[in-house]
C-alpha atoms as a PDB file:
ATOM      1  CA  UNK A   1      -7.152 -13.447  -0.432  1.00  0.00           C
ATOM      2  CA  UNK A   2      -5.528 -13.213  -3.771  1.00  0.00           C
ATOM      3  CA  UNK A   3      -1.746 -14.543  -4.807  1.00  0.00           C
ATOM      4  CA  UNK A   4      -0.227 -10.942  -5.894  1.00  0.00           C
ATOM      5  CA  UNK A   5       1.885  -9.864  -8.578  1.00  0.00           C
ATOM      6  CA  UNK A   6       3.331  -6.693  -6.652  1.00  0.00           C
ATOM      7  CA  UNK A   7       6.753  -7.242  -6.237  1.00  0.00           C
ATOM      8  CA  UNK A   8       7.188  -5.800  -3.094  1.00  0.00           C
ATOM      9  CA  UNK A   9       4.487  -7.759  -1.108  1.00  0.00           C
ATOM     10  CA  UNK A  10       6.425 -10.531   0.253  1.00  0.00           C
ATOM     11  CA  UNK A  11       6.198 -13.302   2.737  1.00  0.00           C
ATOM     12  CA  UNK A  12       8.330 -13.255   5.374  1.00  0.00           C
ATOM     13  CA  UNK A  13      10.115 -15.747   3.165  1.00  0.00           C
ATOM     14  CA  UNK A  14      10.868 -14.014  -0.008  1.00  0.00           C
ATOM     15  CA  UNK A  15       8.081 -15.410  -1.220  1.00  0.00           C
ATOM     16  CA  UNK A  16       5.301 -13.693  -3.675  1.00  0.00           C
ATOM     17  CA  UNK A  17       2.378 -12.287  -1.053  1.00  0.00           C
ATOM     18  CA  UNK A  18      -1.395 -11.996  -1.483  1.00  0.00           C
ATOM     19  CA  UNK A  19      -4.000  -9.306  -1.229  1.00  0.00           C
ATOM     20  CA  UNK A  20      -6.667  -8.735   0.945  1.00  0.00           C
ATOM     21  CA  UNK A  21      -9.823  -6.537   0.059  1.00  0.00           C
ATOM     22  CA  UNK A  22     -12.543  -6.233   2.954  1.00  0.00           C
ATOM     23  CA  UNK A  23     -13.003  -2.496   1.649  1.00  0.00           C
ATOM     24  CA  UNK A  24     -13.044  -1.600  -1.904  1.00  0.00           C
ATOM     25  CA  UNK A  25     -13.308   1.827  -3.597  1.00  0.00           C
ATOM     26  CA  UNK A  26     -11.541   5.090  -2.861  1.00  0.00           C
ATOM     27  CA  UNK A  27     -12.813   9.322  -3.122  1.00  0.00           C
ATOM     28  CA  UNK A  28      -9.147  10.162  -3.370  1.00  0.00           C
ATOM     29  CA  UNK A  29      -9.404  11.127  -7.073  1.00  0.00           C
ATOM     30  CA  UNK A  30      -6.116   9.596  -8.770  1.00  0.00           C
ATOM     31  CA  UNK A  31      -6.243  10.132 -11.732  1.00  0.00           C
ATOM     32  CA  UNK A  32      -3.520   7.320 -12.871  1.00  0.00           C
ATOM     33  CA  UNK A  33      -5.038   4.576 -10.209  1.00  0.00           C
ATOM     34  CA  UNK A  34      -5.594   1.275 -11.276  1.00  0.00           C
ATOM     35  CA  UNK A  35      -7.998  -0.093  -8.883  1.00  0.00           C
ATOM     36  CA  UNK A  36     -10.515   2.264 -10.481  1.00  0.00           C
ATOM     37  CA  UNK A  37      -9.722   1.319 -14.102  1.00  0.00           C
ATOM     38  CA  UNK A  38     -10.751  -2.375 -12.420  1.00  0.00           C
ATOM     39  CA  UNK A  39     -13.573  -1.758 -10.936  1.00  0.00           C
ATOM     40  CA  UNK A  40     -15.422   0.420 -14.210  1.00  0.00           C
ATOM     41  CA  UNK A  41     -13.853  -2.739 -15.931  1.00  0.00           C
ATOM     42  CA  UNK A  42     -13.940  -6.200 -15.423  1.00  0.00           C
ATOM     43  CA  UNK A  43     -14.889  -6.254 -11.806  1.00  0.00           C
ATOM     44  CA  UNK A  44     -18.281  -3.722 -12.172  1.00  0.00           C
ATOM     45  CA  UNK A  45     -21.241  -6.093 -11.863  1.00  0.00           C
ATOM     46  CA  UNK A  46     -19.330  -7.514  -9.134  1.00  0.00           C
ATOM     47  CA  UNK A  47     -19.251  -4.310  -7.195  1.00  0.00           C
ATOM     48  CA  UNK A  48     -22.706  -2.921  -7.690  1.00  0.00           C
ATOM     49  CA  UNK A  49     -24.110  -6.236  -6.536  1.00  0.00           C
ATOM     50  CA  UNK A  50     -22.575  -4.989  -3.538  1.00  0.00           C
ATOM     51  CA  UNK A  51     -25.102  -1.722  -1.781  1.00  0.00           C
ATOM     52  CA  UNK A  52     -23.319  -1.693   1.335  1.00  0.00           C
ATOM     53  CA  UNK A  53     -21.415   1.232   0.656  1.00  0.00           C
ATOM     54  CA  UNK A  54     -19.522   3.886   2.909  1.00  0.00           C
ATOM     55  CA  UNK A  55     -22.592   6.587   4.466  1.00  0.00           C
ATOM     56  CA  UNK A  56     -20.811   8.796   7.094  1.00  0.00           C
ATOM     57  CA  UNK A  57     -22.734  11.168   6.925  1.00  0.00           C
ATOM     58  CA  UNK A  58     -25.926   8.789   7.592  1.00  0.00           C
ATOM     59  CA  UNK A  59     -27.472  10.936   4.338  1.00  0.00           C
ATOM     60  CA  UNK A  60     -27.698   8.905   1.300  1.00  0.00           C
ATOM     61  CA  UNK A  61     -29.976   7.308   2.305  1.00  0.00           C
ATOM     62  CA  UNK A  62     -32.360   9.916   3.427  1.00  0.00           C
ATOM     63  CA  UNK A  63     -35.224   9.973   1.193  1.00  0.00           C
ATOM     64  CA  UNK A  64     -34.579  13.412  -0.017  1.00  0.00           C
ATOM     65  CA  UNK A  65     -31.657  13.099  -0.612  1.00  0.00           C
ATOM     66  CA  UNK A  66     -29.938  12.944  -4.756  1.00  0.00           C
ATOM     67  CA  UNK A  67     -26.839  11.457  -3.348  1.00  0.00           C
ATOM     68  CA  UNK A  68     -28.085   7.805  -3.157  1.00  0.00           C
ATOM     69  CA  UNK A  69     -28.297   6.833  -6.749  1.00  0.00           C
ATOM     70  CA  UNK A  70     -25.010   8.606  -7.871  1.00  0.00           C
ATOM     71  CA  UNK A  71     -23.022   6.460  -4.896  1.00  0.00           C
ATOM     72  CA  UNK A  72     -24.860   3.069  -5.823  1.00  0.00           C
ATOM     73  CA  UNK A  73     -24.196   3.399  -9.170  1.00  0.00           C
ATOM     74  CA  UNK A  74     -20.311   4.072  -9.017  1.00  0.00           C
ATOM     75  CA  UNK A  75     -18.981   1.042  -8.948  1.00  0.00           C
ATOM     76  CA  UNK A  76     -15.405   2.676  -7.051  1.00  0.00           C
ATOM     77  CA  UNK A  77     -17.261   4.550  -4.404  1.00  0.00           C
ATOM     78  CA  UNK A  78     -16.127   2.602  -1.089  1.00  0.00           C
ATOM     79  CA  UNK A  79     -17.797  -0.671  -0.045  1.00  0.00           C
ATOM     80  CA  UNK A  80     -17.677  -3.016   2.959  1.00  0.00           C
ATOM     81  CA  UNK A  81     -17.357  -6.449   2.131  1.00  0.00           C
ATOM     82  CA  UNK A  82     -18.371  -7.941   5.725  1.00  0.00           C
ATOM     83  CA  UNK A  83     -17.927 -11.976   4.887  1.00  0.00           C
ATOM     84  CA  UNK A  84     -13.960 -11.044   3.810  1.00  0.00           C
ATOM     85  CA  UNK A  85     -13.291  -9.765   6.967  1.00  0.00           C
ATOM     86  CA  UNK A  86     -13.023 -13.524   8.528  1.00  0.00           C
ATOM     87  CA  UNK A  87     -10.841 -14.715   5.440  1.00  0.00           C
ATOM     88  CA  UNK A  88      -7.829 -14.410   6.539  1.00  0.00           C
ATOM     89  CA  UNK A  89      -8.672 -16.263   9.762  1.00  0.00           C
ATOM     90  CA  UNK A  90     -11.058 -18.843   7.837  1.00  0.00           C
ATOM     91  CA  UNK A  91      -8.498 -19.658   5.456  1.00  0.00           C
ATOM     92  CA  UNK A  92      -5.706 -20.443   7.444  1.00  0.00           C
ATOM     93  CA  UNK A  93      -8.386 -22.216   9.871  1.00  0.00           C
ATOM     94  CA  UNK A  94      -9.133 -24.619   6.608  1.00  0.00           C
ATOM     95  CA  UNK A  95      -5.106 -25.331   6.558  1.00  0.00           C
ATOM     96  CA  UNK A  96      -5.493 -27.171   9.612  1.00  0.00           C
ATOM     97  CA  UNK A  97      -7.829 -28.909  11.879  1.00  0.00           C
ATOM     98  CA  UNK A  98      -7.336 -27.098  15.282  1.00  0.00           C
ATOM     99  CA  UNK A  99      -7.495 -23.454  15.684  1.00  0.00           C
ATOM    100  CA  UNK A 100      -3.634 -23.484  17.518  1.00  0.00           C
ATOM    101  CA  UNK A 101      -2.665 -23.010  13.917  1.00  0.00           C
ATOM    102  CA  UNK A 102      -3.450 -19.778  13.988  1.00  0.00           C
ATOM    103  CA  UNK A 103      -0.177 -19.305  15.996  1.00  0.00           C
ATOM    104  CA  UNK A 104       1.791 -22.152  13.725  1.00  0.00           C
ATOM    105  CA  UNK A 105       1.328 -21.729  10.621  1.00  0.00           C
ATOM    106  CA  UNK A 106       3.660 -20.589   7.598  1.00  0.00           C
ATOM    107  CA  UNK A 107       3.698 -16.991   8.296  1.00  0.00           C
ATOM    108  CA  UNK A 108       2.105 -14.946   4.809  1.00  0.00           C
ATOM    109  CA  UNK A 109       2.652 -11.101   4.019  1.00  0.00           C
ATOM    110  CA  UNK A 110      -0.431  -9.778   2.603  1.00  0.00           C
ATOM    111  CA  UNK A 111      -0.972  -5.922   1.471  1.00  0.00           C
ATOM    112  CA  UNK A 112      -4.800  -5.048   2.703  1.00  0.00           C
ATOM    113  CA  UNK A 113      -6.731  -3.110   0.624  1.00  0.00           C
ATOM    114  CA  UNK A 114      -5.168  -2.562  -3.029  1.00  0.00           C
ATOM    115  CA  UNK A 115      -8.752  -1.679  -4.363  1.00  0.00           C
ATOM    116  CA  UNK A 116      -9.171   0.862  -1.847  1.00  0.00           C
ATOM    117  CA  UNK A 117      -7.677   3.020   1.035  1.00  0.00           C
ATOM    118  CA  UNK A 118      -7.805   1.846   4.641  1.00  0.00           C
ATOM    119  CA  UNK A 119      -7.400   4.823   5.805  1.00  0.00           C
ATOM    120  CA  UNK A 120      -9.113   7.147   3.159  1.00  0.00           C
ATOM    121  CA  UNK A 121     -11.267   9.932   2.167  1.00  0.00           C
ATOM    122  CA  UNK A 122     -14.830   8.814   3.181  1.00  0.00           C
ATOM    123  CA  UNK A 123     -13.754   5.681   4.961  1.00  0.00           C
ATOM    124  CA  UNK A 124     -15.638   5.058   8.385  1.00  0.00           C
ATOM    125  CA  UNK A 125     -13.851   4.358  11.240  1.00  0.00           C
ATOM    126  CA  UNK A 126     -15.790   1.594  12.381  1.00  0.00           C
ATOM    127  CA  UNK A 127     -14.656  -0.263   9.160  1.00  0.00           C
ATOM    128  CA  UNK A 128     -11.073   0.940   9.534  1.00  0.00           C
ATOM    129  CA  UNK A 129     -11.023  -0.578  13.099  1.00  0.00           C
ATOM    130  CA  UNK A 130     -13.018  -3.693  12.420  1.00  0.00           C
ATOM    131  CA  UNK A 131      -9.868  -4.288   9.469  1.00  0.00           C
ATOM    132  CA  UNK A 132      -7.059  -3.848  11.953  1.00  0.00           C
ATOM    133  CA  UNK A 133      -8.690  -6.004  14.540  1.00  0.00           C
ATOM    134  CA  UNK A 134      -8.937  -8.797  12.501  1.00  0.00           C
ATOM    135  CA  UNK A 135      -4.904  -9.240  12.886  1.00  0.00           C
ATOM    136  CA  UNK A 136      -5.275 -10.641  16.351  1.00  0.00           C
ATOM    137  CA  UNK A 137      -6.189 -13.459  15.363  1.00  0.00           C
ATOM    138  CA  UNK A 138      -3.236 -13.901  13.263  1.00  0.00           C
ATOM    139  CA  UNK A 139       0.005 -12.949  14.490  1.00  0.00           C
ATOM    140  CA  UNK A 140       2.306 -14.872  12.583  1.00  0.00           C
ATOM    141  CA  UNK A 141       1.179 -12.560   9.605  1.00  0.00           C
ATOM    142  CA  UNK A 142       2.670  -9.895   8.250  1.00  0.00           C
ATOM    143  CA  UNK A 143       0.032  -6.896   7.091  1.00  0.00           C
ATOM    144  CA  UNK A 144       1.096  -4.032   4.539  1.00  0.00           C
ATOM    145  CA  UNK A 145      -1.062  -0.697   4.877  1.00  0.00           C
ATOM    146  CA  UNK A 146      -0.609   1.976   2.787  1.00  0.00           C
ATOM    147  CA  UNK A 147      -2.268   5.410   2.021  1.00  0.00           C
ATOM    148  CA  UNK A 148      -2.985   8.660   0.785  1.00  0.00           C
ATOM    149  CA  UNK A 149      -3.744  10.217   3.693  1.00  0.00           C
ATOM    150  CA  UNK A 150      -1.108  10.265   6.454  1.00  0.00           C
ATOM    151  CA  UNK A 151      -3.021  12.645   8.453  1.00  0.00           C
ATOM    152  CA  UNK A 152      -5.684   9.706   9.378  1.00  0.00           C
ATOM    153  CA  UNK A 153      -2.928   7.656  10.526  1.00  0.00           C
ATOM    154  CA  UNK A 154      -2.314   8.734  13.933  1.00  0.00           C
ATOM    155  CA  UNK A 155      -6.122   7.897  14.905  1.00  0.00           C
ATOM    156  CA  UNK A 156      -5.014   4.477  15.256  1.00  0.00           C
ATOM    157  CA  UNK A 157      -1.513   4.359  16.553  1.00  0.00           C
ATOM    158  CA  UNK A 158      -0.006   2.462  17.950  1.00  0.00           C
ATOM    159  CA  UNK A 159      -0.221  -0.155  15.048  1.00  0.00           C
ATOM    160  CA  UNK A 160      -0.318  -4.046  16.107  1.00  0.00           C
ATOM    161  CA  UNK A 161       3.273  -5.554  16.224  1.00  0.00           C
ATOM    162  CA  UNK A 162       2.764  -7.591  12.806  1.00  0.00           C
ATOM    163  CA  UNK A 163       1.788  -4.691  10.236  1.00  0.00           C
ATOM    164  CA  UNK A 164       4.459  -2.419   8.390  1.00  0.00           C
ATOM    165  CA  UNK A 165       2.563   1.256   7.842  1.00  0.00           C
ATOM    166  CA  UNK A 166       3.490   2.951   4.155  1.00  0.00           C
ATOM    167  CA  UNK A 167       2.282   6.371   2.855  1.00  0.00           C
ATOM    168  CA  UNK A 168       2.175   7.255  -0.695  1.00  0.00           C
ATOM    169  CA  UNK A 169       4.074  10.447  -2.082  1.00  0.00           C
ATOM    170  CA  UNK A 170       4.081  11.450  -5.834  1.00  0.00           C
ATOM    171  CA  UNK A 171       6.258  14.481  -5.370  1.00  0.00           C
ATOM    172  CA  UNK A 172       8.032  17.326  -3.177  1.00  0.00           C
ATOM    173  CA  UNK A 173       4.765  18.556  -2.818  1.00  0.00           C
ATOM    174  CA  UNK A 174       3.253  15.395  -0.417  1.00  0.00           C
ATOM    175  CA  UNK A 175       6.517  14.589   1.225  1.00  0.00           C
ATOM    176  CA  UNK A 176       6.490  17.383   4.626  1.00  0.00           C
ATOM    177  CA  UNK A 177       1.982  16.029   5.044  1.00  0.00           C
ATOM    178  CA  UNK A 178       4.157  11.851   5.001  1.00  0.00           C
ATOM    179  CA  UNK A 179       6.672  12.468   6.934  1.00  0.00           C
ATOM    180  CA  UNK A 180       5.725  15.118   9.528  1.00  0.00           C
ATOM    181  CA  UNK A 181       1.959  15.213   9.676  1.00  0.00           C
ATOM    182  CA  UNK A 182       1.954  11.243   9.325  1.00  0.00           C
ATOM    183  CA  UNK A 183       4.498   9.192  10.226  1.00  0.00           C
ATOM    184  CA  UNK A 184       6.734  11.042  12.216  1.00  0.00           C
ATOM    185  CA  UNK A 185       3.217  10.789  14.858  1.00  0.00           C
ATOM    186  CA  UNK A 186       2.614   6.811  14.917  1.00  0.00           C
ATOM    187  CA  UNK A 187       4.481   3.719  16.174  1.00  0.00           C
ATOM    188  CA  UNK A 188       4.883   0.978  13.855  1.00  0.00           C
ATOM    189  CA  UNK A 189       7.394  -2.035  13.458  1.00  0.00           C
ATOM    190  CA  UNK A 190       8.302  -0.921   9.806  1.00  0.00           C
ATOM    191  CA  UNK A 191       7.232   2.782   8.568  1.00  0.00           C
ATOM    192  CA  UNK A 192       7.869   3.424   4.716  1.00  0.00           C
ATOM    193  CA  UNK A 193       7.410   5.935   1.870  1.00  0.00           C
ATOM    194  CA  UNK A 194       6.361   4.558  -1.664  1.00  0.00           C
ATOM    195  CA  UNK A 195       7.264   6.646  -4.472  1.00  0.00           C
ATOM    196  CA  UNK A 196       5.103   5.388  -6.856  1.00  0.00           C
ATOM    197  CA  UNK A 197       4.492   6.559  -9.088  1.00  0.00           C
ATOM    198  CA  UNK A 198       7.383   9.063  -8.419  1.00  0.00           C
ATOM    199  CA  UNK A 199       5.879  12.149 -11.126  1.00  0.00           C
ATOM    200  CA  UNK A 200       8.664  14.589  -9.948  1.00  0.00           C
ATOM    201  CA  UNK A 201      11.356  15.759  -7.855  1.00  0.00           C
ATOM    202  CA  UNK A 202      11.104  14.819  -4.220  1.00  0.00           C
ATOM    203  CA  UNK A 203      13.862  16.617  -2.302  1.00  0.00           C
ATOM    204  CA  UNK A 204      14.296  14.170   0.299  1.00  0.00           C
ATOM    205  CA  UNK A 205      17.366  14.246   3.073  1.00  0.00           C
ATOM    206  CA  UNK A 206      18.486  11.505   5.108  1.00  0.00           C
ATOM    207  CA  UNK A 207      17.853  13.844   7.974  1.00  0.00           C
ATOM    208  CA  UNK A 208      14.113  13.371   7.305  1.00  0.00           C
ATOM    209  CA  UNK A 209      14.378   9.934   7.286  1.00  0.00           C
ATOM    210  CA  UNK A 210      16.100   9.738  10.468  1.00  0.00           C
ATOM    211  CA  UNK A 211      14.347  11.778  12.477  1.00  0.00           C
ATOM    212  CA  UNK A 212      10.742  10.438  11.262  1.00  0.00           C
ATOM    213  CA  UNK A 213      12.106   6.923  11.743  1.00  0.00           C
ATOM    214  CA  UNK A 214      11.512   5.575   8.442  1.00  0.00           C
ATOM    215  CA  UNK A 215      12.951   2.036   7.543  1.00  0.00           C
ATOM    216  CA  UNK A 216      12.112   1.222   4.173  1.00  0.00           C
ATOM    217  CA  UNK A 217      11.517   2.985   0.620  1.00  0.00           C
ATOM    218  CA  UNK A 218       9.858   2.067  -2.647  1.00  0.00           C
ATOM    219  CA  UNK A 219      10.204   3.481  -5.650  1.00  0.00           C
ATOM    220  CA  UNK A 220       8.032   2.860  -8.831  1.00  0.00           C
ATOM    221  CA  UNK A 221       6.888   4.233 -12.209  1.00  0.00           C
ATOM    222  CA  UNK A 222       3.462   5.397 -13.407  1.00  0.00           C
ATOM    223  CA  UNK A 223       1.989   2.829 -15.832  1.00  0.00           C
ATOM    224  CA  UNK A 224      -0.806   3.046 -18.083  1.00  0.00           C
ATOM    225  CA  UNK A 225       0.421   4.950 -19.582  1.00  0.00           C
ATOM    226  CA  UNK A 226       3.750   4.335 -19.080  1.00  0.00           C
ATOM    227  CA  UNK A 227       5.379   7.579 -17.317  1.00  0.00           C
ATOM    228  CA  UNK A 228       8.772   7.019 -15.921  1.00  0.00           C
ATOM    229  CA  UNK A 229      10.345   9.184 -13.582  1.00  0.00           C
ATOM    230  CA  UNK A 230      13.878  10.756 -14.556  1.00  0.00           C
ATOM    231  CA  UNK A 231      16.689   9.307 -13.416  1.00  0.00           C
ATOM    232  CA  UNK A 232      17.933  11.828 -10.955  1.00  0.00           C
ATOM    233  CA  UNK A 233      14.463  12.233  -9.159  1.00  0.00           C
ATOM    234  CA  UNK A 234      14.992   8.116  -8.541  1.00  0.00           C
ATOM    235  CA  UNK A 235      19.119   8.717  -7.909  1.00  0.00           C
ATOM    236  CA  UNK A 236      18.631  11.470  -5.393  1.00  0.00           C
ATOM    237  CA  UNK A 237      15.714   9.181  -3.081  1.00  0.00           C
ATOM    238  CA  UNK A 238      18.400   6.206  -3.183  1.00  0.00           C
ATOM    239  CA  UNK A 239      21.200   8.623  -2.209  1.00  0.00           C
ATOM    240  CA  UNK A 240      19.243  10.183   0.968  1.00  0.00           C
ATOM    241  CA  UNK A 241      18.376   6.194   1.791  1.00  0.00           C
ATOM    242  CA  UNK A 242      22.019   5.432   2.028  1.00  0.00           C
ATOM    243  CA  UNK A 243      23.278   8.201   3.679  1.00  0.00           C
ATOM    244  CA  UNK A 244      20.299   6.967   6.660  1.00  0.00           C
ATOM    245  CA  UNK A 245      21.642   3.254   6.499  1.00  0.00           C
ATOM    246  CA  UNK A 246      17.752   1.890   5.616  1.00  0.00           C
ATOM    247  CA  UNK A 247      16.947  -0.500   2.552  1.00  0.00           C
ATOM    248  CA  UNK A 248      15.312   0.766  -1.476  1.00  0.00           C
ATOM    249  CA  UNK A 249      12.766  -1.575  -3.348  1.00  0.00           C
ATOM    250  CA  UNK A 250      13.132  -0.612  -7.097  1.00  0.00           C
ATOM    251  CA  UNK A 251      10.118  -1.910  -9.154  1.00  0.00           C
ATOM    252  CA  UNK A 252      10.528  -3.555 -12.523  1.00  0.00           C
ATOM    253  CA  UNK A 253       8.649  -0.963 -14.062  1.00  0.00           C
ATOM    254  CA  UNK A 254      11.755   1.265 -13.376  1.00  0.00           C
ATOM    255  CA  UNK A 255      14.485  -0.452 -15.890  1.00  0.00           C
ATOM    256  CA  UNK A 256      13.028   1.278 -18.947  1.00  0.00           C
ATOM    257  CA  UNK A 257      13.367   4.392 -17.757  1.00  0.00           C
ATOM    258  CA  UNK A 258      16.997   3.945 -16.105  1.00  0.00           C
ATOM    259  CA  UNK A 259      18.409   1.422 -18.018  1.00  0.00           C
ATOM    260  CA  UNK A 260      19.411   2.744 -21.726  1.00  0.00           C
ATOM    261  CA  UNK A 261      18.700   0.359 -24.164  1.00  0.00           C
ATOM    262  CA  UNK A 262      20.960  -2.684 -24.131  1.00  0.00           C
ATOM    263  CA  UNK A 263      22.739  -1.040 -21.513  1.00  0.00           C
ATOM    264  CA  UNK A 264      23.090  -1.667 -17.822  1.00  0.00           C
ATOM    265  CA  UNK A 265      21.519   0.056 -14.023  1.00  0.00           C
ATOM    266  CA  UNK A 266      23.737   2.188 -12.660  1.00  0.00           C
ATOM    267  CA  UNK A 267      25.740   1.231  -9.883  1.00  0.00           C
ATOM    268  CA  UNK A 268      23.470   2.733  -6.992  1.00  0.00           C
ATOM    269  CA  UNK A 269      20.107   1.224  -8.639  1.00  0.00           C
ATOM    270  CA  UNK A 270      21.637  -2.613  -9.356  1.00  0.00           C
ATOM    271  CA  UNK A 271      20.990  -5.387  -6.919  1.00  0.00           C
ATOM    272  CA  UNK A 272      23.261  -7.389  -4.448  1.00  0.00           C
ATOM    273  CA  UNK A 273      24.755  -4.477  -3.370  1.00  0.00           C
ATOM    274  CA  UNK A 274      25.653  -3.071  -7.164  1.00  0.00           C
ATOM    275  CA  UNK A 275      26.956  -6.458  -8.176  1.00  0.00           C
ATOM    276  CA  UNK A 276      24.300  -7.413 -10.190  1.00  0.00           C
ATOM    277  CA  UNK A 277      24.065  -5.510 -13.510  1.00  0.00           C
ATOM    278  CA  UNK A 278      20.692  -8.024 -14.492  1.00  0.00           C
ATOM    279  CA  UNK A 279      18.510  -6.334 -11.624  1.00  0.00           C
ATOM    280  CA  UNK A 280      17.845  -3.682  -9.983  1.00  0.00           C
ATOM    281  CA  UNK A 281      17.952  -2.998  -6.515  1.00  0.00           C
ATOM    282  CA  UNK A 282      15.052  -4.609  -4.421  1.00  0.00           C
ATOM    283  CA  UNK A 283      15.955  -4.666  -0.254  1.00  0.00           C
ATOM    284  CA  UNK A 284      13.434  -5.141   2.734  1.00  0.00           C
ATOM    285  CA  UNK A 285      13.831  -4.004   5.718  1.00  0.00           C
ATOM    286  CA  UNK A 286      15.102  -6.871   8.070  1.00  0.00           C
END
């Protein structure tokens, strides 16, 4: 596990979370995703050391096949990483000397698989399920999961008690397949939308996220290259979130594009309830 720098992935304390990657890679074809930018990058020779990659179709490696050296030689196509899937429970194991502090210790909020999509394109099952089990063992934990595909979600509802379940939405165009053919269909403690990045208009009513039982929204801009979203896609989520009575986490990357220069956040987007004019609005759900 990795200290994180996303601002939304907190401990339970307010505190700055970590990130957990026992899968890594993703088919869903972003083309703005950073993870991928990574992994061609820095992190390459790491991942091609690694050939146990995703094969659910039990044909790459069939002989005949002209699949095999394509997958093993994309650094981003998904990959199991088997001896992370203990680290969560080996780490907080090496805080203490007796496994009871698996139940005591300082609870941490970690967001599982940044470089990848738990519940993905192309992702087995088996892996999926081997991930979620692993937060048995540590209850005091809090476990972000977030994804692309909302559709997949329902395979493995109900979710344990300690993980908060997100899907992503770009636009209008993804919102009905989030709320209605994803999480609208699974039990969850926390269920929430991230807007990020937010490329257009979304459309979204409070009535939506009342009757799909969301709790918690997150807005954020594209970066690399630096795309912010206008200010009245970002001012019409925050109005439908108030009008439902549930909390809006504005990322940093936001301010340039509502903030005018040397100017202030609007009322609605400025934290401490629209007190503070040198932040913007960042709530969790309680």
């Amino acid at each position: 596990m990795n200290r994180t720098k996303i601002e939304w992935v907190k401990n339970p304390d307010g505190s700055q979370g970590y990130t957990w990657n026992p899968i890594t890679g993703c088919l869903n074809g972003c083309p703005y995703c950073y993870a991928r930018k990574l992994a061609n990058g820095r992190l390459r020779e790491r991942y091609l050391a690694n050939s146990n990659v995703a094969d659910i179709s039990n044909r790459l490696r069939d002989p005949n096949s002209s699949l095999w050296d394509k997958v093993i030689t994309d650094p981003f196509y998904p990959r199991l990483w088997p001896e992370r899937l203990k680290e969560p429970v080996n780490k907080i194991r090496r805080w203490g000397r007796q496994s009871q502090v698996l139940h005591t210790q300082e609870p941490k909020g970690i967001f599982v698989c940044d470089m990848s999509d738990l519940f993905g394109i192309g992702i087995p099952e088996e892996w999926t399920k081997r991930v979620l089990d692993r937060f048995q063992y540590c209850p005091q934990h809090r476990f972000y999961l977030l994804t692309k595909q909302p559709q997949n979600l329902i395979k493995f509802s109900p979710f344990p008690e300690n993980c908060w379940v997100g899907v992503t939405v770009t636009s209008f165009e993804y919102l009905g397949r989030a709320l209605y053919i994803g999480l609208s269909r699974i039990e969850a403690k926390i269920k929430f939308i991230s807007f990020e990045p937010l490329l257009g208009e979304s459309q979204l009513k409070a009535v939506d996220l009342i009757d799909c039982g969301i709790n918690w929204l997150i807005i954020g801009a594209q970066t690399k290259p630096y795309k912010p979203p206008q200010i009245e896609w970002v001012e019409e989520i925050v109005e439908a979130a108030d009008r439902a009575g549930i909390p809006v986490f504005l990322k940093n990357n936001l301010w340039r594009g509502l903030v005018p220069k040397h100017g202030i956040p609007p009322v609605w987007a400025r934290g401490r309830n629209g007190q503070d004019a040198d932040c913007l609005r960042q709530e969790l759900p309680k």
